[in-house]
C-alpha atoms as a PDB file:
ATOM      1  CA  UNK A   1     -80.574 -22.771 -84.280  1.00  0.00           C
ATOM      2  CA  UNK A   2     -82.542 -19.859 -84.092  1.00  0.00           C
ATOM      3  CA  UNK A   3     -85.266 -19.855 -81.658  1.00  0.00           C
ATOM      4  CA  UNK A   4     -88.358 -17.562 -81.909  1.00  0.00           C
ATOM      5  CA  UNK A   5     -88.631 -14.955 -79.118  1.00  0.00           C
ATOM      6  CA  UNK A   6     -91.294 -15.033 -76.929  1.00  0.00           C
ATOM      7  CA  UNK A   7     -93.701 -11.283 -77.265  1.00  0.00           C
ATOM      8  CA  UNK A   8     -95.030  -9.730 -74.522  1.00  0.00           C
ATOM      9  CA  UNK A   9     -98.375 -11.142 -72.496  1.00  0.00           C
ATOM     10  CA  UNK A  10     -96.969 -14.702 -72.844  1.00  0.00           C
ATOM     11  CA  UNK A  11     -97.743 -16.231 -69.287  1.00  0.00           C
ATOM     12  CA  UNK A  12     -93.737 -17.766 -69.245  1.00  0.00           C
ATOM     13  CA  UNK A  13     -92.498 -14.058 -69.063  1.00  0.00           C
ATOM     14  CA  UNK A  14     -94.196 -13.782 -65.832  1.00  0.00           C
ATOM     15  CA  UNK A  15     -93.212 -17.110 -63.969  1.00  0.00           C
ATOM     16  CA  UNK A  16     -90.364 -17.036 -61.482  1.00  0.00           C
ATOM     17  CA  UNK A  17     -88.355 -19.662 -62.726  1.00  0.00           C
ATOM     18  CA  UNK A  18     -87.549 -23.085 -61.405  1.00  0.00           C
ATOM     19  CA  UNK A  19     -83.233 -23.926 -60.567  1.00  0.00           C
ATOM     20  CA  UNK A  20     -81.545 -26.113 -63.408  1.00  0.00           C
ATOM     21  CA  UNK A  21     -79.631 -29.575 -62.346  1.00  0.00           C
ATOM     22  CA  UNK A  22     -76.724 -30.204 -63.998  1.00  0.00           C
ATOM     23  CA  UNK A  23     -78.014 -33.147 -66.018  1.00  0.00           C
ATOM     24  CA  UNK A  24     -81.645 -31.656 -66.273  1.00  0.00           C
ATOM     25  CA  UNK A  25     -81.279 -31.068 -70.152  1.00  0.00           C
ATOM     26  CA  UNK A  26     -78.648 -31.216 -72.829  1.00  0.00           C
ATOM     27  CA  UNK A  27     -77.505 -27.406 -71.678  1.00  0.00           C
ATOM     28  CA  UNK A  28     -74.567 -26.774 -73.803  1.00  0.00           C
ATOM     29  CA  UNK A  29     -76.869 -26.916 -76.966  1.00  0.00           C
ATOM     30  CA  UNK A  30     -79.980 -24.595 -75.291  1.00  0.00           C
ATOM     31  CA  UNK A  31     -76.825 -21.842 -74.886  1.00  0.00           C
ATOM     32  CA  UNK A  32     -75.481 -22.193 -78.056  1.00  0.00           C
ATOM     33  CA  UNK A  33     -78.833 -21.703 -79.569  1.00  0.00           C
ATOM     34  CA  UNK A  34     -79.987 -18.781 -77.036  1.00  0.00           C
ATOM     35  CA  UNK A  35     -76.932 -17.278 -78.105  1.00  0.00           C
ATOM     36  CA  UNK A  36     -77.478 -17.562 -81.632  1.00  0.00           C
ATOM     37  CA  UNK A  37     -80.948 -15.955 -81.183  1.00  0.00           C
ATOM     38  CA  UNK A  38     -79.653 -13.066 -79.451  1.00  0.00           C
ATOM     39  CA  UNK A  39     -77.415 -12.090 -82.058  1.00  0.00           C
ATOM     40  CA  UNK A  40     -80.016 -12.540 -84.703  1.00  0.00           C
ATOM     41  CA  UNK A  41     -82.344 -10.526 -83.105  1.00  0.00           C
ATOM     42  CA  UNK A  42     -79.075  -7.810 -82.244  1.00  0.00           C
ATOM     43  CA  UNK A  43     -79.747  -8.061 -78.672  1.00  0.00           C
ATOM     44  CA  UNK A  44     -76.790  -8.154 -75.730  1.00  0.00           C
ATOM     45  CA  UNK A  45     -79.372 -10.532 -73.139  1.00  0.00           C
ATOM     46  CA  UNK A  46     -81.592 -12.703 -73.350  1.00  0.00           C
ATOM     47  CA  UNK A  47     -83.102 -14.859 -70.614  1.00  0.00           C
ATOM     48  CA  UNK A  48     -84.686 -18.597 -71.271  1.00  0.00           C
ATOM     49  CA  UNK A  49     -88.241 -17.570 -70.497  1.00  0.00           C
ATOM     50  CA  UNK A  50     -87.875 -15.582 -73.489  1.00  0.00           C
ATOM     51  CA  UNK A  51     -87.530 -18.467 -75.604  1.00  0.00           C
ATOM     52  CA  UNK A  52     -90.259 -20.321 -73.650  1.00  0.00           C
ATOM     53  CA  UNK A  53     -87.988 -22.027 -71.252  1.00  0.00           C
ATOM     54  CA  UNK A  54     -89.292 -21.791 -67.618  1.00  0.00           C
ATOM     55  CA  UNK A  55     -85.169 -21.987 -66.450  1.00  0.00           C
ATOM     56  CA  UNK A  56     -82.582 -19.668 -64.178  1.00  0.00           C
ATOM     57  CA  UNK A  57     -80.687 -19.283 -67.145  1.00  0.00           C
ATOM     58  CA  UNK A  58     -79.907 -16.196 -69.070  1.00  0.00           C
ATOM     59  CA  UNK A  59     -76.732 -15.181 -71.290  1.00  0.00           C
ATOM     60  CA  UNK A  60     -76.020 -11.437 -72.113  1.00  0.00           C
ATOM     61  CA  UNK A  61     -72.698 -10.132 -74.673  1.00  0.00           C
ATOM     62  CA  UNK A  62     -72.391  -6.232 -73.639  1.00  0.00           C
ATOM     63  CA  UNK A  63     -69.735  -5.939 -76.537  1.00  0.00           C
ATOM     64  CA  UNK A  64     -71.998  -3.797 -78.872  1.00  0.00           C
ATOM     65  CA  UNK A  65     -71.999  -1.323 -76.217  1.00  0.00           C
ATOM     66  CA  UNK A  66     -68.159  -0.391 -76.621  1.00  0.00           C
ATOM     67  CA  UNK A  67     -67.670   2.551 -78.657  1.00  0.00           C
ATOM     68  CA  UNK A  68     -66.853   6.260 -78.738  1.00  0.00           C
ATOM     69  CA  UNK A  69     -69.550   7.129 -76.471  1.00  0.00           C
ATOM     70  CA  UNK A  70     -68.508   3.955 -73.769  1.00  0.00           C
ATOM     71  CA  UNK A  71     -64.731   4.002 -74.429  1.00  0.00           C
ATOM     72  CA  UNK A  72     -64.291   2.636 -70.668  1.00  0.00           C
ATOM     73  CA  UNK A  73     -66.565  -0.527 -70.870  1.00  0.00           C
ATOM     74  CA  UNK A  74     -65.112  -3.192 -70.730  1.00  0.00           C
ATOM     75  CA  UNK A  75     -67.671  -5.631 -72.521  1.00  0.00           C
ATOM     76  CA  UNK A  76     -68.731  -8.749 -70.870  1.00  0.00           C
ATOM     77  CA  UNK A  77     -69.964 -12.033 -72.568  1.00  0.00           C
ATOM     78  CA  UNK A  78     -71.194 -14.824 -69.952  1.00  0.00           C
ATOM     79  CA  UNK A  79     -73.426 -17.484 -69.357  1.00  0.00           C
ATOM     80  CA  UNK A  80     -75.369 -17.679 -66.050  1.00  0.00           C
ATOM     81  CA  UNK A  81     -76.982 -20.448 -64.661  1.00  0.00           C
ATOM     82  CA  UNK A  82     -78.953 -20.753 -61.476  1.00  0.00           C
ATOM     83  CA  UNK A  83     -77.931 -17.084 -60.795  1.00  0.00           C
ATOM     84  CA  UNK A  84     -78.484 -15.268 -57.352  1.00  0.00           C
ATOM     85  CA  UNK A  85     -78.290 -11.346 -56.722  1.00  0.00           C
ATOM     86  CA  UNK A  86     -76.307 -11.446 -53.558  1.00  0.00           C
ATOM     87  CA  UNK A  87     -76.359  -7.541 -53.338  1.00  0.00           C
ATOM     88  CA  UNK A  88     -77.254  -4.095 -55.470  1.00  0.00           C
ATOM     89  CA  UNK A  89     -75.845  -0.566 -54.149  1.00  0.00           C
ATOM     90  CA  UNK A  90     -73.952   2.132 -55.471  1.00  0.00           C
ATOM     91  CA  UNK A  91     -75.771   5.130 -57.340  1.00  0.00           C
ATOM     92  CA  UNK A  92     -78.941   4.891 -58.893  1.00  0.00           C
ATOM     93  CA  UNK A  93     -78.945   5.667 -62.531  1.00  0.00           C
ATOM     94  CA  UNK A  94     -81.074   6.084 -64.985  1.00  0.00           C
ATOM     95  CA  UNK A  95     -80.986   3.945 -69.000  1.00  0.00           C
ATOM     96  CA  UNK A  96     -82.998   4.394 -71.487  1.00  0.00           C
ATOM     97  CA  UNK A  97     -83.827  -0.078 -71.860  1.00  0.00           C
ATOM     98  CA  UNK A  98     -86.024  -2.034 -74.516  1.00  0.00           C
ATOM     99  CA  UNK A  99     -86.338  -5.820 -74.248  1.00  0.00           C
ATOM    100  CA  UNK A 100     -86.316  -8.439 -77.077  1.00  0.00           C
ATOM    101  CA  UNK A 101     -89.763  -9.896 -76.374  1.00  0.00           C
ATOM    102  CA  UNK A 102     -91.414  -6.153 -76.401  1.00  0.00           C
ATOM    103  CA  UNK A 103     -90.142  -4.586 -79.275  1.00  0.00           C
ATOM    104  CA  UNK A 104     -90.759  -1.318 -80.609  1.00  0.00           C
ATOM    105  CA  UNK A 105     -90.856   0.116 -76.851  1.00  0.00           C
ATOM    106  CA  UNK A 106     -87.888   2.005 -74.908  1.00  0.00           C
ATOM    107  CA  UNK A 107     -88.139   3.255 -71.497  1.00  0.00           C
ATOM    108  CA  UNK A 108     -86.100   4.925 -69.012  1.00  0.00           C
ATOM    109  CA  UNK A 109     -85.545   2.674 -65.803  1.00  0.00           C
ATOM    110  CA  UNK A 110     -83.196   3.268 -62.847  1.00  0.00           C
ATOM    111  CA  UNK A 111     -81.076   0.645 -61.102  1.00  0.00           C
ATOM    112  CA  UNK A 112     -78.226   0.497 -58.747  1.00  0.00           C
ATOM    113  CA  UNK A 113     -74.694   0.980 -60.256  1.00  0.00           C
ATOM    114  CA  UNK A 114     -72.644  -1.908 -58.848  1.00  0.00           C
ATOM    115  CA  UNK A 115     -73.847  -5.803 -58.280  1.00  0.00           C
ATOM    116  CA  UNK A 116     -72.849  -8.376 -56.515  1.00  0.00           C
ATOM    117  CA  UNK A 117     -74.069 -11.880 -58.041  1.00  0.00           C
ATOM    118  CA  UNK A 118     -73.550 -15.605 -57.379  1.00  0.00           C
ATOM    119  CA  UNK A 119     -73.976 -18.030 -60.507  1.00  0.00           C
ATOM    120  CA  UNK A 120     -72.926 -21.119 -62.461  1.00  0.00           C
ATOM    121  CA  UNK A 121     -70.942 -21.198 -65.176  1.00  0.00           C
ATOM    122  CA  UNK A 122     -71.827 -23.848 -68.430  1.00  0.00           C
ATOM    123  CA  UNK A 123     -69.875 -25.845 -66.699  1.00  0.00           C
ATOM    124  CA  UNK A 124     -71.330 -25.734 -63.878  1.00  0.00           C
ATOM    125  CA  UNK A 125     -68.478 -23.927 -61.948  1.00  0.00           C
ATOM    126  CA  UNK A 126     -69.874 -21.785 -59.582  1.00  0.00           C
ATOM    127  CA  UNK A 127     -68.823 -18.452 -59.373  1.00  0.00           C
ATOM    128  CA  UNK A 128     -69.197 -14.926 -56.993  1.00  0.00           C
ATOM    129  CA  UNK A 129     -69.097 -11.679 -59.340  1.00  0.00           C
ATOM    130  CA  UNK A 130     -69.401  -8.239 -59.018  1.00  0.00           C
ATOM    131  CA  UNK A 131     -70.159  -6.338 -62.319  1.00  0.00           C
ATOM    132  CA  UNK A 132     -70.837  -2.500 -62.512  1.00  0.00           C
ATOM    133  CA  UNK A 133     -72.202   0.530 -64.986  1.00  0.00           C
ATOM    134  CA  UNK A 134     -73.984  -1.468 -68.149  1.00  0.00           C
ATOM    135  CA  UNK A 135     -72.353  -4.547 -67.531  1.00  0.00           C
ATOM    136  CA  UNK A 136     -74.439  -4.749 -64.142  1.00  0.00           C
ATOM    137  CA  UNK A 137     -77.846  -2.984 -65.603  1.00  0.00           C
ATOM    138  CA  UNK A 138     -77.791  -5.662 -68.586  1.00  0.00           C
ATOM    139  CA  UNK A 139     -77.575  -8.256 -65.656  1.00  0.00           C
ATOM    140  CA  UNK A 140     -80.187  -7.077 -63.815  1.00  0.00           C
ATOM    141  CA  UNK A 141     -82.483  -6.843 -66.180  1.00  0.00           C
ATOM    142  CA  UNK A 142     -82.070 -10.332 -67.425  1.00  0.00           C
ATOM    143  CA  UNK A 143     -81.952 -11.729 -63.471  1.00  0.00           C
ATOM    144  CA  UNK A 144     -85.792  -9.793 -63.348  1.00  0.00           C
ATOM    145  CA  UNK A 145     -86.801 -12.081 -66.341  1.00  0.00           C
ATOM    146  CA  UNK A 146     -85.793 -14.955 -64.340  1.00  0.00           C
ATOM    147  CA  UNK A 147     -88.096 -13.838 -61.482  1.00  0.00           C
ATOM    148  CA  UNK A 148     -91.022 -13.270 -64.023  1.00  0.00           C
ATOM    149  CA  UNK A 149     -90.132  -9.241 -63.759  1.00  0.00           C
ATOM    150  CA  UNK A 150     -89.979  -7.214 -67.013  1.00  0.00           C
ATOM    151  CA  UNK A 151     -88.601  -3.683 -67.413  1.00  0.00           C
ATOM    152  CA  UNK A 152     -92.144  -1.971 -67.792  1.00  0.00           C
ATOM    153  CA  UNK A 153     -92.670  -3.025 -64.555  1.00  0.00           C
ATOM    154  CA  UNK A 154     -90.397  -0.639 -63.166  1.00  0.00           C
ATOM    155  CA  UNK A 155     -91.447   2.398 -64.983  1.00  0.00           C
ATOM    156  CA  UNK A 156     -93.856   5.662 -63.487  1.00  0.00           C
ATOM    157  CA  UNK A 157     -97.531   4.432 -63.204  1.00  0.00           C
ATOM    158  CA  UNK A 158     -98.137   7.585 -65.697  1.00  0.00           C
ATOM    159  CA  UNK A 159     -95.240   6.217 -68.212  1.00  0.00           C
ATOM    160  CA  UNK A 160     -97.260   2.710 -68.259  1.00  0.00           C
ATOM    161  CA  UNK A 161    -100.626   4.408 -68.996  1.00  0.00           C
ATOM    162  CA  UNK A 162     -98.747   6.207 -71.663  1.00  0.00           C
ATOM    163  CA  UNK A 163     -97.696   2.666 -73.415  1.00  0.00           C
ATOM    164  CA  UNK A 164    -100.559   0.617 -72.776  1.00  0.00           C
ATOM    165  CA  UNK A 165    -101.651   0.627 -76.284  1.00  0.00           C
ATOM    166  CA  UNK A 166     -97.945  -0.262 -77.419  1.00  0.00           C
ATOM    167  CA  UNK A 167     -97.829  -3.184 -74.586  1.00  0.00           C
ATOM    168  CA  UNK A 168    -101.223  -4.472 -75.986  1.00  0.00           C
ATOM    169  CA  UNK A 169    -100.107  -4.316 -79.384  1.00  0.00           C
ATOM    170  CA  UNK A 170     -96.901  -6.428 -79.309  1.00  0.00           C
ATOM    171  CA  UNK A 171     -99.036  -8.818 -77.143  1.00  0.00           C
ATOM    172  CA  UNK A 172    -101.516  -9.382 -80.077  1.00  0.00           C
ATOM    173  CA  UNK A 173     -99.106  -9.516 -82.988  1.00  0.00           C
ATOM    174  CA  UNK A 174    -100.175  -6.046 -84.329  1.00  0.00           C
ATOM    175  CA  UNK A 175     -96.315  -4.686 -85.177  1.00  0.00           C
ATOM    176  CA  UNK A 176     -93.671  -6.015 -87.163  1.00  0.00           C
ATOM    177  CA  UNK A 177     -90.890  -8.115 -86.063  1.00  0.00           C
ATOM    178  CA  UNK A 178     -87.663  -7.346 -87.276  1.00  0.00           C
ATOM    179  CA  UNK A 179     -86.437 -10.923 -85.708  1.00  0.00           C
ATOM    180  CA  UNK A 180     -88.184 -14.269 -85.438  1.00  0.00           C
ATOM    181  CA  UNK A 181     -91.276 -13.876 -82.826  1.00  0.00           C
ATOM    182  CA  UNK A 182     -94.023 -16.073 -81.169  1.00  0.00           C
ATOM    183  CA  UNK A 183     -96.849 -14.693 -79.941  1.00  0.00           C
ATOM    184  CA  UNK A 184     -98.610 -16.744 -77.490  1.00  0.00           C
ATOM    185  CA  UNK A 185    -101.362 -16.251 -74.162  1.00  0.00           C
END
């Protein structure tokens, strides 16, 4: 089922979330779903506070990203529950990012190259991982929805006065959604 994305200004989007317990909800169907509304809304992450779920839970599918111009990803399509950032080093680069739930608006935002993360599978099988390049900045920024942090967050004071007007329109409805939306305060 496809779920409507939560827009920009929605109070969820800037909660840190709470842990999930194995038998806290009927999980298997929420991922299923989540994933079925990132591929509607052609997205490779997407994070449960997005779809107004207050949970550690995010899913990302960095296939889309291999191509000509990536010939050496190798793409990455995972679920992670309950995830942890155990560490973040390596060079800081620069991406040019956009989020599902504040469409219309691309920014450049620098991260490390190389993570290190602990997380739980859908079946609960815990796992250590460490993911580099896009693999790791896809990651990271669904781990900062998680912790109620979006990517505008990490831009140049000057870059934020520059979309303000952008930010307050997707928060108000005034743009149109090319995938199924819910605006909410």
């Amino acid at each position: 089922m496809i779920l409507p994305i939560i827009a920009f200004g929605a109070e969820v989007l800037r909660k840190k979330c709470r842990e999930i317990i194995k038998d806290d909800l009927k999980i298997d169907s929420l991922i299923e779903n989540m994933y079925e509304t990132m591929y509607a809304a052609q997205g490779v992450g997407l994070a449960a506070p997005q779809i107004n779920k207050s949970f550690r839970l995010f899913i990302i599918d960095t296939n889309p990203f291999v191509d000509d111009e990536n010939p050496d990803l190798v793409g990455c399509k995972k679920t992670f529950i309950n995830p942890k950032i155990i560490s973040a080093k390596g060079e800081i680069w620069s991406f040019n990012e956009g989020c599902l739930s504040i469409p219309e608006v691309r920014e450049d935002v620098s991260r490390k190259s190389v993570i290190e993360i602990e997380y739980y599978d859908k079946d609960f099988k815990k796992h250590i991982e460490t993911y580099d390049g896009l693999n790791a900045r896809v990651i990271l920024h669904e781990y900062d929805h998680i912790e109620g942090v979006l990517f505008t967050d990490k831009i140049s004071p000057l870059r934020k006065r520059m979309i303000k007007g952008k930010l307050k329109d997707v928060s108000i409805g005034k743009f149109e959604p090319q995938y199924k939306m819910r605006i909410t305060k």
